[in-house]
N, C-alpha and C. Protein backbone atom coordinates (compact mmCIF):
# COMPACT_ATOMS: atom_id res chain seq x y z
N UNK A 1 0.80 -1.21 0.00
CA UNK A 1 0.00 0.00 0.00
C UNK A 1 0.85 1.28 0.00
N UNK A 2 1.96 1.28 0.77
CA UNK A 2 2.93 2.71 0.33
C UNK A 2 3.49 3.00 -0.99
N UNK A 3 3.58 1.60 -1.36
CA UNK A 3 4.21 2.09 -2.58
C UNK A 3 2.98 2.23 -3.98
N UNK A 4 2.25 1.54 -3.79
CA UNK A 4 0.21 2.71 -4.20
C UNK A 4 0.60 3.78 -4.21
N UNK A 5 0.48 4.43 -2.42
CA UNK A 5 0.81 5.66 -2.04
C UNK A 5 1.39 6.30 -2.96
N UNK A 6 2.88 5.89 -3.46
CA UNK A 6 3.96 6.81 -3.68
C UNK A 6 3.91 7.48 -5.28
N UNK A 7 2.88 5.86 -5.71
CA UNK A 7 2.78 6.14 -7.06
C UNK A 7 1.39 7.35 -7.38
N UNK A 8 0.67 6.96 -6.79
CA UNK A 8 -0.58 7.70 -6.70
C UNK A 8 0.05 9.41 -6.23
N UNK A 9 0.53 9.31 -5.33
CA UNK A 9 1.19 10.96 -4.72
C UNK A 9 1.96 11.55 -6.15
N UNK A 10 2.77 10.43 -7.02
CA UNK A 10 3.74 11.19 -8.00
C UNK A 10 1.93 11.94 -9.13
N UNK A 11 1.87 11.44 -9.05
CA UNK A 11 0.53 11.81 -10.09
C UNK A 11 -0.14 13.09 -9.78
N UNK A 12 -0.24 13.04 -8.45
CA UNK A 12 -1.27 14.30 -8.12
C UNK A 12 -0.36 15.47 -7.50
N UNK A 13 0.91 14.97 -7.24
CA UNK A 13 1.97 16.03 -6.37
C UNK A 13 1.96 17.57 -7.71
N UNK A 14 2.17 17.55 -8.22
CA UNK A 14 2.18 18.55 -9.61
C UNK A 14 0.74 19.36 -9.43
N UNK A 15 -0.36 19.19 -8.92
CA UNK A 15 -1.24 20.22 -8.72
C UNK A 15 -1.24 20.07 -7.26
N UNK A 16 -1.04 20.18 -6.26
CA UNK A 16 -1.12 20.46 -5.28
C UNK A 16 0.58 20.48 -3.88
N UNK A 17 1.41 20.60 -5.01
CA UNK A 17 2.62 21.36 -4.37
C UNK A 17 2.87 22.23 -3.79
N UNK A 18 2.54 23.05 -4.05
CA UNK A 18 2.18 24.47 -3.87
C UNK A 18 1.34 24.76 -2.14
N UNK A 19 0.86 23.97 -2.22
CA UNK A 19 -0.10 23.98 -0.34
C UNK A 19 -0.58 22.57 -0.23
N UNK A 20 0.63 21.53 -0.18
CA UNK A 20 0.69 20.32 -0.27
C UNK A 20 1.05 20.45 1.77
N UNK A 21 2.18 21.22 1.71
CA UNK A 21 2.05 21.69 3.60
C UNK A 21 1.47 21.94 4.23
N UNK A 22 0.37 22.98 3.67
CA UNK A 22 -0.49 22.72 4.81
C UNK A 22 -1.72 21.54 4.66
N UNK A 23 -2.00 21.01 3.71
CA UNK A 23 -3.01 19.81 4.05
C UNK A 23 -2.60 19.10 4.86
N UNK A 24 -0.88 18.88 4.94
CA UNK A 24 -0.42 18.11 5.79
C UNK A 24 -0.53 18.02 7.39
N UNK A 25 -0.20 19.90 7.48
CA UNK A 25 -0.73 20.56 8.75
C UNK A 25 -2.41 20.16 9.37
N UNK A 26 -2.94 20.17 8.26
CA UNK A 26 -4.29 20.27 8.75
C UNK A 26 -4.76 18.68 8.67
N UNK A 27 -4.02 18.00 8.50
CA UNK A 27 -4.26 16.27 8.46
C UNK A 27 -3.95 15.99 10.10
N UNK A 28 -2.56 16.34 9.94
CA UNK A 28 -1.86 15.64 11.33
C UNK A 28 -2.86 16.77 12.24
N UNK A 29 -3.28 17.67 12.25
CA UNK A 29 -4.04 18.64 13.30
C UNK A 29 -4.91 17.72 13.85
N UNK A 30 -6.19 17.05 12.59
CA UNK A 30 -7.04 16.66 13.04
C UNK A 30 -7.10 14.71 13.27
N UNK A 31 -6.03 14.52 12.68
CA UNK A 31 -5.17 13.28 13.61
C UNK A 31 -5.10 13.34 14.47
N UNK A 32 -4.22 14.49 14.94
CA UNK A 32 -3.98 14.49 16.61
C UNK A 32 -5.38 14.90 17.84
N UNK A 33 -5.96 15.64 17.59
CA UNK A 33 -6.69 16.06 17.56
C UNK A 33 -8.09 14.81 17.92
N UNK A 34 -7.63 14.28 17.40
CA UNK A 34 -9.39 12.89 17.50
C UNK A 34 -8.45 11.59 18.60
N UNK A 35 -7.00 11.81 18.30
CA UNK A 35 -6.21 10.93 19.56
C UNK A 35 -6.18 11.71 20.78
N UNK A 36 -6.13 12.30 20.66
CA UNK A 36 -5.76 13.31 22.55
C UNK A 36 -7.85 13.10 22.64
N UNK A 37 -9.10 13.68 21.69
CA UNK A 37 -10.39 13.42 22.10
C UNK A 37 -10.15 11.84 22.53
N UNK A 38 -10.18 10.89 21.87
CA UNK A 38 -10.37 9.42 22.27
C UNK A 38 -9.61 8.71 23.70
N UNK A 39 -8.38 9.52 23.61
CA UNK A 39 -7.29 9.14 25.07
C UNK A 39 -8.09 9.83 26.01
N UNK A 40 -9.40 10.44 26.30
CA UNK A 40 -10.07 11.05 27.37
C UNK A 40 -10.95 10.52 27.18
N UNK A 41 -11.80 9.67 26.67
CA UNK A 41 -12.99 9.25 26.94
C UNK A 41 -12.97 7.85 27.50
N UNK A 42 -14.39 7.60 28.58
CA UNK A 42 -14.29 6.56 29.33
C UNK A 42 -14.76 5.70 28.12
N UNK A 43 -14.89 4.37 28.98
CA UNK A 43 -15.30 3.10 28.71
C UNK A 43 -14.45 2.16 27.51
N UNK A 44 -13.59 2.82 27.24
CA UNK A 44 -12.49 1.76 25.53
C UNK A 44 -12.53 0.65 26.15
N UNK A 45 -12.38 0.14 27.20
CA UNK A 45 -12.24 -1.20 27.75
C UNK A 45 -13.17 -1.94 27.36
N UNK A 46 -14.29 -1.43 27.32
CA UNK A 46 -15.61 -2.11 26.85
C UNK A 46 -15.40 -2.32 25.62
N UNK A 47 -15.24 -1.23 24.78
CA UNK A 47 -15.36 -1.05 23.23
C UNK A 47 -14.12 -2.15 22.90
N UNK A 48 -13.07 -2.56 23.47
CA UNK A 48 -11.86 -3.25 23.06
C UNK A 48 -12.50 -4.81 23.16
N UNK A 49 -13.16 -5.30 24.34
CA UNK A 49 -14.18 -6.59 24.68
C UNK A 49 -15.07 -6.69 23.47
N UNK A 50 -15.77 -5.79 23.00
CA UNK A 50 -16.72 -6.18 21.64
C UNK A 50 -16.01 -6.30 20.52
N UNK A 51 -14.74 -6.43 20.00
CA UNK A 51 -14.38 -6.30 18.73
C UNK A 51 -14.58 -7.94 17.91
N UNK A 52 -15.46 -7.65 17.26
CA UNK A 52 -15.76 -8.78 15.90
C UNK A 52 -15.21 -8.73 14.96
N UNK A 53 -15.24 -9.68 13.97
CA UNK A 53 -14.58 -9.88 12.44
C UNK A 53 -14.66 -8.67 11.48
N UNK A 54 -15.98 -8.40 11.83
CA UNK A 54 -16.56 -7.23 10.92
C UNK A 54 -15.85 -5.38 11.78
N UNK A 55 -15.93 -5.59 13.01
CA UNK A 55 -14.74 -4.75 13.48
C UNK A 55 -13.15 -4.18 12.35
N UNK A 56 -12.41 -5.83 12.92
CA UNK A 56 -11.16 -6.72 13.00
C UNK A 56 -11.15 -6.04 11.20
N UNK A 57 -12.47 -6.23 10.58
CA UNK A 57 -11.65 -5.64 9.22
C UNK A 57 -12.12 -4.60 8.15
N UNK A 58 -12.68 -4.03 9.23
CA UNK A 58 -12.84 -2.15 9.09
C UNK A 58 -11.95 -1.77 9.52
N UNK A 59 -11.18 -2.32 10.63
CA UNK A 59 -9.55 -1.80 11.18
C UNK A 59 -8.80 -1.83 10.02
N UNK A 60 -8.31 -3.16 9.32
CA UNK A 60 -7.53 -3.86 8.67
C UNK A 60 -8.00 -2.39 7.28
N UNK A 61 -8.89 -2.06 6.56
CA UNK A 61 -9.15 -1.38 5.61
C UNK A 61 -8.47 -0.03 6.21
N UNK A 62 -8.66 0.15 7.05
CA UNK A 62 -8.45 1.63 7.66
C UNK A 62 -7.11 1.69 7.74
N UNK A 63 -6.27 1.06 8.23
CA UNK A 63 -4.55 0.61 8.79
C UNK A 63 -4.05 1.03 6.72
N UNK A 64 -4.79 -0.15 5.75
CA UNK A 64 -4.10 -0.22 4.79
C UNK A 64 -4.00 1.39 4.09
N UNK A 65 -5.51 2.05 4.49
CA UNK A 65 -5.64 3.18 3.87
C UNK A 65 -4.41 4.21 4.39
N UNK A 66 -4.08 4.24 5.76
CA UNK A 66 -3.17 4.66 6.28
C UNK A 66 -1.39 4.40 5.80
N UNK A 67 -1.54 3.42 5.41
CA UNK A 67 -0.33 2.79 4.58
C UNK A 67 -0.22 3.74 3.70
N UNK A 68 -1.63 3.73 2.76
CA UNK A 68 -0.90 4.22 1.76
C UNK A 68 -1.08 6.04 1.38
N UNK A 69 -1.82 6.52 2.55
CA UNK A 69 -0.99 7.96 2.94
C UNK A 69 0.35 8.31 3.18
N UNK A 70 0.60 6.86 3.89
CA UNK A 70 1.85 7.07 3.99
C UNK A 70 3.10 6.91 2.99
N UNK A 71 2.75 6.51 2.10
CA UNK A 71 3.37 6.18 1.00
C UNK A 71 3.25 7.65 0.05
N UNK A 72 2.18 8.07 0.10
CA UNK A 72 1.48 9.27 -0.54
C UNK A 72 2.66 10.43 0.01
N UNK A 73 3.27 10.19 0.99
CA UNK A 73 4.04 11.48 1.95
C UNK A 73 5.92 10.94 1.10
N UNK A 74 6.02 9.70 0.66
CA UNK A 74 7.38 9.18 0.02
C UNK A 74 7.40 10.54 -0.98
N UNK A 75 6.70 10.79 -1.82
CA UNK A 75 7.12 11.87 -2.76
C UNK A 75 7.24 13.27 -2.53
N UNK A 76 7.22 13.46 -1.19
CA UNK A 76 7.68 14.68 -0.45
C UNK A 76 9.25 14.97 0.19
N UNK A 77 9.73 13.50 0.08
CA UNK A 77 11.27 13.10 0.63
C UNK A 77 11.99 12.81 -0.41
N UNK A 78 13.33 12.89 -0.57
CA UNK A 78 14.27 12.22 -1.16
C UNK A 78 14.66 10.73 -0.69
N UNK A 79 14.01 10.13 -0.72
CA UNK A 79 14.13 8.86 -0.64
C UNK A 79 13.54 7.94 -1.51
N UNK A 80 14.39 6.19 -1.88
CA UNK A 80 14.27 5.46 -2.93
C UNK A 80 13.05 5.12 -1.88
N UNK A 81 11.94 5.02 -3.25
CA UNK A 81 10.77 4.46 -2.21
C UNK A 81 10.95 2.78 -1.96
N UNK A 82 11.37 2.05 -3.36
CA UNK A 82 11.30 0.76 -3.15
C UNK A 82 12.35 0.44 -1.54
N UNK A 83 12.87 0.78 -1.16
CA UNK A 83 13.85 1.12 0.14
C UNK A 83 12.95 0.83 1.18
N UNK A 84 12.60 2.60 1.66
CA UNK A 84 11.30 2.42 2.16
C UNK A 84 10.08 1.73 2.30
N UNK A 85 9.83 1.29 1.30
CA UNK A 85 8.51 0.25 1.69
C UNK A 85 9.09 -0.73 1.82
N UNK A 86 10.24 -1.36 1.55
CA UNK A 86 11.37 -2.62 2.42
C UNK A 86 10.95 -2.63 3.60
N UNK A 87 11.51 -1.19 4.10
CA UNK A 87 11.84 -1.06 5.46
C UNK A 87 10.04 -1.46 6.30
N UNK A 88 9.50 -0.22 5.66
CA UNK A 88 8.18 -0.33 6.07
C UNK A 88 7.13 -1.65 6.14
N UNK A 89 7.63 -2.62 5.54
CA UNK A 89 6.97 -4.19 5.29
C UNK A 89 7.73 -5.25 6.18
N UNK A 90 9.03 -4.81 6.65
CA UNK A 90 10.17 -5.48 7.25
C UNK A 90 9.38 -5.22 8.63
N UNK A 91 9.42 -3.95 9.01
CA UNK A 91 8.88 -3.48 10.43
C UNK A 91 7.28 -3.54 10.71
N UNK A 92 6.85 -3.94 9.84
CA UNK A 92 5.45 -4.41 9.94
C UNK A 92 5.54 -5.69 10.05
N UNK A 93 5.83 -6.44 9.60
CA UNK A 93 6.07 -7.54 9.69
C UNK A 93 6.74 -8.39 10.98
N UNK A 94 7.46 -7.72 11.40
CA UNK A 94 7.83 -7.85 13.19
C UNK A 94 7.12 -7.32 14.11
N UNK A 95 6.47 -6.55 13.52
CA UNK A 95 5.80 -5.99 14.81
C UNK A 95 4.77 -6.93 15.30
N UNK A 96 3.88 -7.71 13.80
CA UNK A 96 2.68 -7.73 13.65
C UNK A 96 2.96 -9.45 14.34
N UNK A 97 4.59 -9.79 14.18
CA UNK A 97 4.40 -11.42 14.41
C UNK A 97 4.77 -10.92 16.21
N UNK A 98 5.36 -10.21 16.59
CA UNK A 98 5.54 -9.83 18.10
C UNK A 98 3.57 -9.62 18.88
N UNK A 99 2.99 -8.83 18.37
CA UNK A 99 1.99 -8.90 18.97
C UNK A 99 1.02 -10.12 18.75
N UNK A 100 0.82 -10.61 18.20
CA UNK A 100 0.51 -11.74 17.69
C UNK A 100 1.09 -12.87 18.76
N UNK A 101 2.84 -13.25 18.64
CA UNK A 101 3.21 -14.06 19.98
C UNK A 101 2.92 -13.33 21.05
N UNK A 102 3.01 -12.23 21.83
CA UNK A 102 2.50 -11.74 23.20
C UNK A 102 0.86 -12.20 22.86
N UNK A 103 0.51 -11.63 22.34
CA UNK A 103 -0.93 -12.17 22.48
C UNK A 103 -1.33 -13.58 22.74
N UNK A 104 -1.11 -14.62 22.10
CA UNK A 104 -1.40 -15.91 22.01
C UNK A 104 -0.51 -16.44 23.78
N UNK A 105 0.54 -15.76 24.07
CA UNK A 105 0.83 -16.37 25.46
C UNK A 105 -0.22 -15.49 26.60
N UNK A 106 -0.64 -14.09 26.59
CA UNK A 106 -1.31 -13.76 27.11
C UNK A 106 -2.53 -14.60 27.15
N UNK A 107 -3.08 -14.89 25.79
CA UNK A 107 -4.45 -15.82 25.72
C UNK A 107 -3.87 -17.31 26.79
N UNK A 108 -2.64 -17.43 26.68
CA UNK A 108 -2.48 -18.67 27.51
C UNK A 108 -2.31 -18.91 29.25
N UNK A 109 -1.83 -17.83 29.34
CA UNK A 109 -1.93 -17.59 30.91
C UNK A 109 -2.97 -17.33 31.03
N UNK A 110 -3.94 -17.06 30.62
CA UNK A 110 -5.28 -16.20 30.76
C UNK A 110 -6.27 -17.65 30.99
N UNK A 111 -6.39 -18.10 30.03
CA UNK A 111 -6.42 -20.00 30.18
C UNK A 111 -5.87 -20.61 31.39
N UNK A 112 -4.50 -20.37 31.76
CA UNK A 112 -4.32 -21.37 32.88
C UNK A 112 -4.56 -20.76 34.35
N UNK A 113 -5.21 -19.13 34.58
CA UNK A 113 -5.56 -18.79 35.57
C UNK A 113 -7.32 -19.12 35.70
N UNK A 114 -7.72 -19.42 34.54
CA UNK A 114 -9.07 -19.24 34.95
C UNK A 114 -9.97 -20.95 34.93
């Protein structure tokens, strides 16, 4: 999906260069902005207990869409993108098998206390 991103960004970067900064400004604003609202509101504990399939992959659509913003931001850097999305698929890829093993031993102690 970044490298979507990067290709899709080379396409449209040529009309919107020019105040390509501040969309950026006003992206990460209201990024941040809906994380600092959500890190204050009660009950996520609950909302984290209900997550279903149909959840699990409205996340998964949302994460990829995020990918490939982020890929969309490669044609703002001097950097080889094929590199980058290495890196970026390398570190996804560990992260995703790390939470994945913590999880499955958590699910297992969780099992042998109850």
């Amino acid at each position: 999906m970044p490298l979507i991103g990067y290709l899709g960004g080379k396409g449209v970067l040529g009309w919107v260069e020019s105040y390509a900064h501040w969309i950026a400004v006003v992206l990460l604003l209201l990024i941040g902005g809906k994380m600092i609202f959500e890190s204050m509101s009660e009950g996520i504990e609950e909302d984290i207990a209900q997550i279903t399939h149909k959840v699990l992959l409205l996340l998964a659509i949302a994460t990829s869409i995020g990918a490939m913003a982020a890929g969309f931001t490669l044609t703002l850097l001097e950097v080889n993108p094929l590199i980058a999305c290495t890196i970026i698929g390398i570190t996804t890829l560990l992260f995703s098998w790390v939470g994945v093993y913590v999880g499955a031993i958590k699910w297992y102690l969780a099992g042998k206390q109850g």
